[in-house]
Protein backbone atom coordinates (compact mmCIF):
# COMPACT_ATOMS: atom_id res chain seq x y z
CA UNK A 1 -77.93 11.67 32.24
CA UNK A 2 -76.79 14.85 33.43
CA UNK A 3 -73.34 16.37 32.08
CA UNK A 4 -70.87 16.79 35.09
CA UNK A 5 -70.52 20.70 35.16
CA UNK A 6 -66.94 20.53 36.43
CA UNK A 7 -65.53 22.86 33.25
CA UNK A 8 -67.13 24.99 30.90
CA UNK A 9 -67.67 23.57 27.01
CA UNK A 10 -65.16 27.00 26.05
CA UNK A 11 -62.48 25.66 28.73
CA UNK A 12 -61.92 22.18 27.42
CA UNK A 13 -64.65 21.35 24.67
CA UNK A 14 -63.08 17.37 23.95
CA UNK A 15 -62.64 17.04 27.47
CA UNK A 16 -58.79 16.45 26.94
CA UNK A 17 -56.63 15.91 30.19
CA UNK A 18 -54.59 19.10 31.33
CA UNK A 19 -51.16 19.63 29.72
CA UNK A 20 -48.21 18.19 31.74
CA UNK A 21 -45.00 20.31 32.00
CA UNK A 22 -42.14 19.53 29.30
CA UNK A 23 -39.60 20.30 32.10
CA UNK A 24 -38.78 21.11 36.23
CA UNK A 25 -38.66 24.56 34.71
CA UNK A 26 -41.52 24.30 31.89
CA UNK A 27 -38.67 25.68 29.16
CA UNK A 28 -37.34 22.96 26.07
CA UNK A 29 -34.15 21.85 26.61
CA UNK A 30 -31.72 21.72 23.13
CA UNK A 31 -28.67 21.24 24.91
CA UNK A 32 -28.80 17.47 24.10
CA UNK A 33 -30.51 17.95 21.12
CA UNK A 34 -27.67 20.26 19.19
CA UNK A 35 -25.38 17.40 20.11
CA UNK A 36 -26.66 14.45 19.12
CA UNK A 37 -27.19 16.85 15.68
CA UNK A 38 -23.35 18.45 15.66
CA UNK A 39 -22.52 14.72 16.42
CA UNK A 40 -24.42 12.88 13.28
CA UNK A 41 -22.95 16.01 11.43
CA UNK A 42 -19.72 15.18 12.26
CA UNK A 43 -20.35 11.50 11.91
CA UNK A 44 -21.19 11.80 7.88
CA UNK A 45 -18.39 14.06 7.15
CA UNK A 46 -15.54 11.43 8.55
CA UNK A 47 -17.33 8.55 6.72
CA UNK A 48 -17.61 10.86 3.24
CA UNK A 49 -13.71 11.31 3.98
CA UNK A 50 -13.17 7.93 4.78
CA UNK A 51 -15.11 6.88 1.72
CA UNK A 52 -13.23 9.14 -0.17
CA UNK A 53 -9.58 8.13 0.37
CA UNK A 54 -10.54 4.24 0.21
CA UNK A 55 -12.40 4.23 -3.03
CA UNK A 56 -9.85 7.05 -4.60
């Protein structure tokens, strides 16, 4: 009936696991991000061209 008294209630009141590491490093990585953006950019623009010259 007794709480465990492994961590304090201030430390982790919901008792949630310990955060895991987004990387090796611990730092975001938007390397792959800003492509798959530039890409989907790039991907509207040649079907708004395409678009344009078939229906024109």
């Amino acid at each position: 009936m007794d709480k465990p008294q492994d961590d304090s209630p201030q430390d982790n009141p919901m008792r949630h696991p310990p955060e895991q590491a987004s990387g090796s490093d611990g730092t975001p990585k938007f390397g792959r991000l800003l492509l798959v953006l530039i890409s989907a950019v790039l991907l509207i623009v040649v079907i708004t061209f395409a678009s344009e010259a078939y229906f024109s």
